[in-house]
PDB file of N, CA and C in Angstrom:
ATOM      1  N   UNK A   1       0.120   0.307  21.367  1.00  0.00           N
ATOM      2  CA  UNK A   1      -0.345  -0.321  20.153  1.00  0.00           C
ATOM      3  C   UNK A   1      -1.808   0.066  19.903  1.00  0.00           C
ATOM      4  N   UNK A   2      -2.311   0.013  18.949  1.00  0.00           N
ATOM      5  CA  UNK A   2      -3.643   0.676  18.703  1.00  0.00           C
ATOM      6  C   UNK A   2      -4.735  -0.680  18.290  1.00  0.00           C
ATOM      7  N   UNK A   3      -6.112  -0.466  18.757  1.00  0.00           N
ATOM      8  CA  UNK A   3      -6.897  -1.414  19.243  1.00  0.00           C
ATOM      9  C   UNK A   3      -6.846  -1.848  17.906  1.00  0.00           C
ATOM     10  N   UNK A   4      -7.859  -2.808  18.293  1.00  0.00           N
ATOM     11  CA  UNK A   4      -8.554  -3.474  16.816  1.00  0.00           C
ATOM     12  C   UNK A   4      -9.798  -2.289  15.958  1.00  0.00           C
ATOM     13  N   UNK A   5     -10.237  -1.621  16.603  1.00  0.00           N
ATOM     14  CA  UNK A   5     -11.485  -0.665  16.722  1.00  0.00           C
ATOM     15  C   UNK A   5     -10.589   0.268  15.850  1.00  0.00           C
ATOM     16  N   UNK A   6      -9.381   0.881  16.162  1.00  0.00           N
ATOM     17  CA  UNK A   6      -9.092   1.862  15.550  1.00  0.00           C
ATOM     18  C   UNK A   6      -8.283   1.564  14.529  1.00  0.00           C
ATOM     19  N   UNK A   7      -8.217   0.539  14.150  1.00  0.00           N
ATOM     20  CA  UNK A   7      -6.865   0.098  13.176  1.00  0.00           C
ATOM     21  C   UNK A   7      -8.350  -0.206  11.782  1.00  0.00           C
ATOM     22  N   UNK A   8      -9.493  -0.636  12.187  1.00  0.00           N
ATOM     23  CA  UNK A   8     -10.565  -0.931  11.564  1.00  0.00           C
ATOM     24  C   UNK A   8     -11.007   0.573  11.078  1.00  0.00           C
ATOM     25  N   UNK A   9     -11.092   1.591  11.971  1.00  0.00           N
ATOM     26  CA  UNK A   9     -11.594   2.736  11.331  1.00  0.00           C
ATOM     27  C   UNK A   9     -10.466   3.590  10.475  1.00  0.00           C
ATOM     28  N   UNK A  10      -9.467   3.636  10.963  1.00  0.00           N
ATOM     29  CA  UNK A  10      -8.446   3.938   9.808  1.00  0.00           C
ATOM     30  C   UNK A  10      -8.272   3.080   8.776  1.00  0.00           C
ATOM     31  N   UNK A  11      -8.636   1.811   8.765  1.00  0.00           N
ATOM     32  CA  UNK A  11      -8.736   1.494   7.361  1.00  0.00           C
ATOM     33  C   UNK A  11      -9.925   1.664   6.650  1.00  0.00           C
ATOM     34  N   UNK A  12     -10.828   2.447   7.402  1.00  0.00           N
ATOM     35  CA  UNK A  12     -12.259   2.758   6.461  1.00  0.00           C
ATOM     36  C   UNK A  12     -11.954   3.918   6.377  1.00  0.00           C
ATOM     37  N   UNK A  13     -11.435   4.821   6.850  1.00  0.00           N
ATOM     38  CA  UNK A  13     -10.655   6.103   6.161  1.00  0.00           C
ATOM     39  C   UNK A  13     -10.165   5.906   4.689  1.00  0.00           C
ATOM     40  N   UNK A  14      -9.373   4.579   4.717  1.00  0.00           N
ATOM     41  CA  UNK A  14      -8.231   5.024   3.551  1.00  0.00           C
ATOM     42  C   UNK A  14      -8.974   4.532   2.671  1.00  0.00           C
ATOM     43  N   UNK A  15      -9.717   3.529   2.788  1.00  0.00           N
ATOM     44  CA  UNK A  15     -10.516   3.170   1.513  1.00  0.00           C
ATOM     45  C   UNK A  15     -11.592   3.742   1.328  1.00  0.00           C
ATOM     46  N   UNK A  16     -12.148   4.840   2.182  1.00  0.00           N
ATOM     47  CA  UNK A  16     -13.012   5.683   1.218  1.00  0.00           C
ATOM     48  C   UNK A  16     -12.190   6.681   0.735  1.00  0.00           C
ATOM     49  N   UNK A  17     -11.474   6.772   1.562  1.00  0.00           N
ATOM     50  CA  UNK A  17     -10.262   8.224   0.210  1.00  0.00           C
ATOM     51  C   UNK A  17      -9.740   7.426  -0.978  1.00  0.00           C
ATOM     52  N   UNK A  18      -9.592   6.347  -1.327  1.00  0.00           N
ATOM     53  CA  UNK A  18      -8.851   5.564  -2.522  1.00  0.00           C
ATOM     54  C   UNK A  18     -10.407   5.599  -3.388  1.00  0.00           C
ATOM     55  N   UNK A  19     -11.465   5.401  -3.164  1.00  0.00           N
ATOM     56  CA  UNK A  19     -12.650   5.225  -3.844  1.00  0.00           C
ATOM     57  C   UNK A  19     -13.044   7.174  -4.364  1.00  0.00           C
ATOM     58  N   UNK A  20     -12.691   8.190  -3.357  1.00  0.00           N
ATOM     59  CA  UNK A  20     -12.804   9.341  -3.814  1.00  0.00           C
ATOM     60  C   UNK A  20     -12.100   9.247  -4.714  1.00  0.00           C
ATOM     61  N   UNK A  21     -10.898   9.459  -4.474  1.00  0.00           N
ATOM     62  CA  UNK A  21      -9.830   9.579  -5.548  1.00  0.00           C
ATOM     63  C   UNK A  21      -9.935   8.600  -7.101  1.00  0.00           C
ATOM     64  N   UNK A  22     -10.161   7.470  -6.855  1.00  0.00           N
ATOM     65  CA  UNK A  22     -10.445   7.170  -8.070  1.00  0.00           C
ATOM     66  C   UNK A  22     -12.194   7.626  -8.825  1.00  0.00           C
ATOM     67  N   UNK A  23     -12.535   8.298  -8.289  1.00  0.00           N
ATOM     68  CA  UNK A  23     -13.697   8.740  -9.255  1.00  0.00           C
ATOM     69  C   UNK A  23     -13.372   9.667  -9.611  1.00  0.00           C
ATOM     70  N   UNK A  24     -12.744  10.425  -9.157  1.00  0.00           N
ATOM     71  CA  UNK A  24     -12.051  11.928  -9.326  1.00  0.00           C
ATOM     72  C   UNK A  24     -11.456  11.414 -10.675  1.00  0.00           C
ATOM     73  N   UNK A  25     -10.199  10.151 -10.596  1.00  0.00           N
ATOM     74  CA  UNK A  25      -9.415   9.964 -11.533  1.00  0.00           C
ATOM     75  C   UNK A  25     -10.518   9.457 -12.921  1.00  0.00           C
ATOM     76  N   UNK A  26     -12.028   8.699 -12.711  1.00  0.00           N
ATOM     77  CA  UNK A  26     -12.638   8.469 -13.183  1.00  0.00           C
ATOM     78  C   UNK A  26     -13.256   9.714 -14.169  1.00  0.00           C
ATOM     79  N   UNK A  27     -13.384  10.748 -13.535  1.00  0.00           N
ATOM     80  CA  UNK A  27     -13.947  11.638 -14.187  1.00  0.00           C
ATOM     81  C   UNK A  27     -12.564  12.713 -14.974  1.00  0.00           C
ATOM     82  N   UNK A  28     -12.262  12.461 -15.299  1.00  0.00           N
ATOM     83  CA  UNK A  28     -10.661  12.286 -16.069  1.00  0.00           C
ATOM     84  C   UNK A  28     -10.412  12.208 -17.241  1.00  0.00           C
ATOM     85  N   UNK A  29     -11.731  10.947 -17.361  1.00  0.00           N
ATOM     86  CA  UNK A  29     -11.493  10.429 -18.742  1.00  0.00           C
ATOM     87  C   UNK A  29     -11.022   8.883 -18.530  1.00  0.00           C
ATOM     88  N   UNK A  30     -11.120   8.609 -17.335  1.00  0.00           N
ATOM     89  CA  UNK A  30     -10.275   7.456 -17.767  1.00  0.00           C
ATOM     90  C   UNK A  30     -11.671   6.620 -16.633  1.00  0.00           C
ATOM     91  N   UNK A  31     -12.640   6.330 -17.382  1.00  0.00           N
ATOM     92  CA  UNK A  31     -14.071   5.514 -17.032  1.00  0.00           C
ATOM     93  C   UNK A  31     -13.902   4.322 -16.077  1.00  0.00           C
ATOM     94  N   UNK A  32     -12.988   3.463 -16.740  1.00  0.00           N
ATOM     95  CA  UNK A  32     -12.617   2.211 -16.465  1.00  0.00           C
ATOM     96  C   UNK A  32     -12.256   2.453 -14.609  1.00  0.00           C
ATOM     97  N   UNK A  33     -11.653   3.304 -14.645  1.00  0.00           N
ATOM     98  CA  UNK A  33     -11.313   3.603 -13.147  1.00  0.00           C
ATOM     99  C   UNK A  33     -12.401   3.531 -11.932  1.00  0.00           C
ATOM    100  N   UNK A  34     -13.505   3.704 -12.425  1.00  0.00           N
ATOM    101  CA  UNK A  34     -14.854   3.356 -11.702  1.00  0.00           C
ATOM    102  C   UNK A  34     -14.677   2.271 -11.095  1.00  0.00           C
ATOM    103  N   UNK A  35     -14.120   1.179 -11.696  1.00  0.00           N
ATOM    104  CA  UNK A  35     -14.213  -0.164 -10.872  1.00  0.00           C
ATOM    105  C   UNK A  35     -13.081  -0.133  -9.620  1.00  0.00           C
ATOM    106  N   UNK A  36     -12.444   0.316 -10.268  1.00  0.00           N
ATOM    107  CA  UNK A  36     -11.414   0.251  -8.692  1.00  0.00           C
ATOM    108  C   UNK A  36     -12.597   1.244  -7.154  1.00  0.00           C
ATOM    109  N   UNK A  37     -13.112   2.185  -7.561  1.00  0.00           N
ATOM    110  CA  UNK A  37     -13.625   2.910  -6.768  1.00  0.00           C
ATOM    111  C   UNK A  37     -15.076   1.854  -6.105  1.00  0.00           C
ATOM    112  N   UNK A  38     -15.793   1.362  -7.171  1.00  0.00           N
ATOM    113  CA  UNK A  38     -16.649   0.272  -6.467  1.00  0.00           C
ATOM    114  C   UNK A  38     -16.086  -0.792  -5.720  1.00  0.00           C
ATOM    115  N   UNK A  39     -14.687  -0.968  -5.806  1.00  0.00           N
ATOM    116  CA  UNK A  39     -14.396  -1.963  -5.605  1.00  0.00           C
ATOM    117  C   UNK A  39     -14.047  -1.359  -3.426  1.00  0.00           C
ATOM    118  N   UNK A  40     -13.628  -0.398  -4.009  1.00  0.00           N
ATOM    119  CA  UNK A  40     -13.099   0.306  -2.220  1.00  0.00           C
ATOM    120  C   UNK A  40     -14.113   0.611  -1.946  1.00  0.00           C
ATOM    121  N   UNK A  41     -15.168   1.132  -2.302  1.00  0.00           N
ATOM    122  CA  UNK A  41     -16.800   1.490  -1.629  1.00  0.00           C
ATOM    123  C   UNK A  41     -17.258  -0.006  -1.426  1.00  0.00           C
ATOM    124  N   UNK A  42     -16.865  -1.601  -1.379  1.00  0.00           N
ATOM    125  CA  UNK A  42     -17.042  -2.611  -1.200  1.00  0.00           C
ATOM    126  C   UNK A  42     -16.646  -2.736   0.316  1.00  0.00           C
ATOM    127  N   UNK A  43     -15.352  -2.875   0.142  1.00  0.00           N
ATOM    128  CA  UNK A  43     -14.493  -2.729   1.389  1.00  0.00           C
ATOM    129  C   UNK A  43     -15.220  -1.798   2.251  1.00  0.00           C
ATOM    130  N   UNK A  44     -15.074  -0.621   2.309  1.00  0.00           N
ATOM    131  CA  UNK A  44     -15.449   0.571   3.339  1.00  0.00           C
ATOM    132  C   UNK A  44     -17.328  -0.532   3.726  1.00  0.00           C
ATOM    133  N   UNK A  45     -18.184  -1.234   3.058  1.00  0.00           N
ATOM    134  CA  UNK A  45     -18.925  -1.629   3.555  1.00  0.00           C
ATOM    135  C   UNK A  45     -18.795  -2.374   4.261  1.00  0.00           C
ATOM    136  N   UNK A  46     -17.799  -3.114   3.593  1.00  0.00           N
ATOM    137  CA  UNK A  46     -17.997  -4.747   4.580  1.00  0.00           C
ATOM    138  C   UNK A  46     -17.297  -4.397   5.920  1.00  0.00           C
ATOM    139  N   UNK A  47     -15.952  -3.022   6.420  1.00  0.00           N
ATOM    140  CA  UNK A  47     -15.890  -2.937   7.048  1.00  0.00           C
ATOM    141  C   UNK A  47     -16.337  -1.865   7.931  1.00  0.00           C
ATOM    142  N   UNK A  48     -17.544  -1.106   7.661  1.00  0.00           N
ATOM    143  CA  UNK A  48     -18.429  -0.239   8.361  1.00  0.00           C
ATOM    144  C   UNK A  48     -19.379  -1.531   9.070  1.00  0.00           C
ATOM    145  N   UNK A  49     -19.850  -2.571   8.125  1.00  0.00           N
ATOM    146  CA  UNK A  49     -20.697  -3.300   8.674  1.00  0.00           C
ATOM    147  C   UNK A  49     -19.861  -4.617   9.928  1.00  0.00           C
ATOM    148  N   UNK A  50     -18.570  -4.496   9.641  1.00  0.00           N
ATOM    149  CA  UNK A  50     -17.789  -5.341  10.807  1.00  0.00           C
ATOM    150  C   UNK A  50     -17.654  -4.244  12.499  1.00  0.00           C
ATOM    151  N   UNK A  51     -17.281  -2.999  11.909  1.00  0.00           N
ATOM    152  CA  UNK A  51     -17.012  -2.291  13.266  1.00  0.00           C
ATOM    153  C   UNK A  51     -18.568  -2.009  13.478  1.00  0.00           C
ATOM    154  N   UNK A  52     -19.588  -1.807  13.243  1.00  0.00           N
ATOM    155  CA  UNK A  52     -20.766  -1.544  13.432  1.00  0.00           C
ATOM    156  C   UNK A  52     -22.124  -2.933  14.144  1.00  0.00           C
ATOM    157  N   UNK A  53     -20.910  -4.024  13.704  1.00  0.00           N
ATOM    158  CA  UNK A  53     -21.860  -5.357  13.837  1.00  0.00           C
ATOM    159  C   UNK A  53     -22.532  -5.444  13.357  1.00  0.00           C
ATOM    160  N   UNK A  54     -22.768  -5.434  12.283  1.00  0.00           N
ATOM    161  CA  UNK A  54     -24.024  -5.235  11.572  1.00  0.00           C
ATOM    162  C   UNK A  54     -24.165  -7.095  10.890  1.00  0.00           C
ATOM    163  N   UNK A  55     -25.150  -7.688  11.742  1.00  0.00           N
ATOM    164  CA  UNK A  55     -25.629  -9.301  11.420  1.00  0.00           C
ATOM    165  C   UNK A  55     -25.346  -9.593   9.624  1.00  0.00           C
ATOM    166  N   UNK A  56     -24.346  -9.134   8.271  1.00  0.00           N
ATOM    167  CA  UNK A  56     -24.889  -9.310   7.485  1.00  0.00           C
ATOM    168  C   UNK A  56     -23.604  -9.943   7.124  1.00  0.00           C
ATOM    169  N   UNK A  57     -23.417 -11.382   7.254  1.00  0.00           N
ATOM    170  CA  UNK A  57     -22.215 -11.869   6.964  1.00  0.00           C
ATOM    171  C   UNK A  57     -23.078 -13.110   5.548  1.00  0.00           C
ATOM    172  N   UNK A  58     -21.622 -13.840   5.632  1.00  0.00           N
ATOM    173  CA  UNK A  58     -22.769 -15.019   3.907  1.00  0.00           C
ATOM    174  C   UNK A  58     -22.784 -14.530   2.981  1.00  0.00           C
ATOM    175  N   UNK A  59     -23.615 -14.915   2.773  1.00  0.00           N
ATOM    176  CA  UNK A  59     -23.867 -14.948   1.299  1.00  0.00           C
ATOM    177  C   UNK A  59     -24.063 -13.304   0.335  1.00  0.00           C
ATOM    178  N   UNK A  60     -24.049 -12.509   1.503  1.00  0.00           N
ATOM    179  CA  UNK A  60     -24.314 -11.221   1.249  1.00  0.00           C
ATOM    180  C   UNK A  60     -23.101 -10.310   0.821  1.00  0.00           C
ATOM    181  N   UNK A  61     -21.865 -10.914   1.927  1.00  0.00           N
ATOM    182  CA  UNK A  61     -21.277 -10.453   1.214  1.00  0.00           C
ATOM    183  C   UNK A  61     -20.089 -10.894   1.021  1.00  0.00           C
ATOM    184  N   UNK A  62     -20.789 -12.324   0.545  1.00  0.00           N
ATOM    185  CA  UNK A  62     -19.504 -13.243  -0.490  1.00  0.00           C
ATOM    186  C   UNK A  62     -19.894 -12.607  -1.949  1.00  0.00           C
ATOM    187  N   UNK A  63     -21.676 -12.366  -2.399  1.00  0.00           N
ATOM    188  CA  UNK A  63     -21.569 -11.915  -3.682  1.00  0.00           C
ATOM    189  C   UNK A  63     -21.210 -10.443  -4.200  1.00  0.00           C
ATOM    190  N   UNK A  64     -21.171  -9.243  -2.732  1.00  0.00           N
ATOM    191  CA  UNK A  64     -20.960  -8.225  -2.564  1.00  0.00           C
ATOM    192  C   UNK A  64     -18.836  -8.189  -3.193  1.00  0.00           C
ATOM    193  N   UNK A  65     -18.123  -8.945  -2.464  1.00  0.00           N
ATOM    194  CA  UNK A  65     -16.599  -9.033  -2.794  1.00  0.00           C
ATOM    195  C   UNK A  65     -16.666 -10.043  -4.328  1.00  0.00           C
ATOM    196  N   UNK A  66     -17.644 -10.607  -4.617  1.00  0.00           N
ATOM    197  CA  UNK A  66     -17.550 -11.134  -5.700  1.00  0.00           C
ATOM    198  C   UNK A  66     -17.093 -10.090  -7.296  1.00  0.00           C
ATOM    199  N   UNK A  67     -18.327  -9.365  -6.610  1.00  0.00           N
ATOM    200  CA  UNK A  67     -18.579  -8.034  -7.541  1.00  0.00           C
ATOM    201  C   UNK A  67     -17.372  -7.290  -7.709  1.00  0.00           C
ATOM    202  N   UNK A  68     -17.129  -6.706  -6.674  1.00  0.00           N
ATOM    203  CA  UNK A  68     -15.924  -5.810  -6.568  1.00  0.00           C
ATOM    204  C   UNK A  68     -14.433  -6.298  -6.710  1.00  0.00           C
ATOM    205  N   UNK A  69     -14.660  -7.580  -7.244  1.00  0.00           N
ATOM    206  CA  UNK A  69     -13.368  -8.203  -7.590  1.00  0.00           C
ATOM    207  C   UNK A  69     -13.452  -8.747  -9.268  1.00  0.00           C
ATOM    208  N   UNK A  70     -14.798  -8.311  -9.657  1.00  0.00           N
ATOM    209  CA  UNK A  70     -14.984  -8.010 -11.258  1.00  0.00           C
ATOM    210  C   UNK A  70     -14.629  -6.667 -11.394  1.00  0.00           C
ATOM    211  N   UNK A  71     -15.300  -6.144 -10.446  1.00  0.00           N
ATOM    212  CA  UNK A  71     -15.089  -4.241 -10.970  1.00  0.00           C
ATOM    213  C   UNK A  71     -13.373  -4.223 -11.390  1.00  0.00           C
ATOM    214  N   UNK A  72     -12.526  -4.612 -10.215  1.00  0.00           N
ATOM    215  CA  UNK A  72     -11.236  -4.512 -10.367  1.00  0.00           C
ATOM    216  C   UNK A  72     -10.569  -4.772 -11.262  1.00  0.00           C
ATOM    217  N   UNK A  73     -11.151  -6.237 -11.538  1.00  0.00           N
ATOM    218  CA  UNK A  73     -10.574  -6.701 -12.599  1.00  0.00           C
ATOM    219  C   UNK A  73     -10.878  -5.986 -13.941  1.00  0.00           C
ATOM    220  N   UNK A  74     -12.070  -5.316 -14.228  1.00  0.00           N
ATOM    221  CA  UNK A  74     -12.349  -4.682 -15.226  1.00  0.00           C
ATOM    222  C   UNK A  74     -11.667  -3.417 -15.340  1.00  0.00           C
ATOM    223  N   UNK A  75     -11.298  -2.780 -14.136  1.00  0.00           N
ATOM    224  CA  UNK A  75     -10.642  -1.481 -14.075  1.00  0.00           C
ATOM    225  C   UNK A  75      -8.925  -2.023 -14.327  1.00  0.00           C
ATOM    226  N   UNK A  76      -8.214  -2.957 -13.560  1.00  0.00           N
ATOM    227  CA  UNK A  76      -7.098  -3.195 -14.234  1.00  0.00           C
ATOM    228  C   UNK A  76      -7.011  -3.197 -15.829  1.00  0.00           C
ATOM    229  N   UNK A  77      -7.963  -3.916 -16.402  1.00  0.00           N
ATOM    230  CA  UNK A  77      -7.969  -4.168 -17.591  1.00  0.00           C
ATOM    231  C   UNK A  77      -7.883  -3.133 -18.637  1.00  0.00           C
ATOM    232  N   UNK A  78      -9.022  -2.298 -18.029  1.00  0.00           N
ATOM    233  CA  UNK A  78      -8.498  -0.982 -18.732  1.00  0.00           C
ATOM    234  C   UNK A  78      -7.259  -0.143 -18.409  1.00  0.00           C
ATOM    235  N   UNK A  79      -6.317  -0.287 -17.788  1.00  0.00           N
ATOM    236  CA  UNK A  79      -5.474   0.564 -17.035  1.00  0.00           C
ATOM    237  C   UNK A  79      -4.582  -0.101 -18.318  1.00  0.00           C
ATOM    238  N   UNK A  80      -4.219  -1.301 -18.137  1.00  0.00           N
ATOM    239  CA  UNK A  80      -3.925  -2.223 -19.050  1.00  0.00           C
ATOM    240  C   UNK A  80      -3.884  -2.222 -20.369  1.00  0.00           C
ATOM    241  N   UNK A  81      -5.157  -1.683 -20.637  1.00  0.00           N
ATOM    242  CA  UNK A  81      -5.549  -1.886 -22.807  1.00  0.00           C
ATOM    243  C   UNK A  81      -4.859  -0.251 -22.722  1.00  0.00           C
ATOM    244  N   UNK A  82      -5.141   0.405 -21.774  1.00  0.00           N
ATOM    245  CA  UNK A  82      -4.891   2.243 -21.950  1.00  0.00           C
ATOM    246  C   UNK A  82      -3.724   2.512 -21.595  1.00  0.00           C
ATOM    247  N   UNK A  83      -2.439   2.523 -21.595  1.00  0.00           N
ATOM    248  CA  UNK A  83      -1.505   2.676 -20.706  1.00  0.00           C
ATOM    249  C   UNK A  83      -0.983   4.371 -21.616  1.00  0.00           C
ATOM    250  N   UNK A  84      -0.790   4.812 -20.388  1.00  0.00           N
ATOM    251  CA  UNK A  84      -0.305   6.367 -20.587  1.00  0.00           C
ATOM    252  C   UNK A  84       0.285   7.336 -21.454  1.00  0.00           C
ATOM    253  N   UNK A  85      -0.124   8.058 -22.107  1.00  0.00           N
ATOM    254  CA  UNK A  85       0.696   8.555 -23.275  1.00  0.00           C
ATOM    255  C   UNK A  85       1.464   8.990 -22.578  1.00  0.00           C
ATOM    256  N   UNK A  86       3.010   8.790 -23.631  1.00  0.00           N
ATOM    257  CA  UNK A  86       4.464   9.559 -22.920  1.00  0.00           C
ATOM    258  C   UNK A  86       4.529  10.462 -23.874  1.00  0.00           C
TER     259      UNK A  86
END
């Protein structure tokens, strides 16, 4: 079974590749997509700063996931108002 250590760094793998990828998709044309990508460059912090120990828990980054759960919501929204030409 694989530690806690490595199950933590493979998930900071995937969410900085989901944050590449959506800027990529951002630069596209489709803007709104930015927020999903702030929103995984959120994550990849809070968990660089968990496997790293890094003392910065609170209030730092309750308003840090605050944010990135506007970004999202703003990036759904556009996914939402824009939906795909067929």
């Amino acid at each position: 079974m694989l530690s806690h250590s490595m199950l933590l760094v493979i998930s900071i793998l995937l969410e900085a590749s989901i944050a590449v990828i959506a800027v990529l998709a951002a630069r596209q044309g489709r803007p709104y997509v930015y927020g999903l990508a702030f929103t995984f460059i959120a994550y990849v912090i809070y968990d660089l700063a968990r496997f790293m120990q890094w003392p910065v828990e609170g209030p730092l980054l309750s308003g840090l996931f605050l944010l990135a759960s506007l970004a999202a919501l703003a990036a759904v929204w556009g996914l939402y108002r824009n939906p795909p030409v067929k």
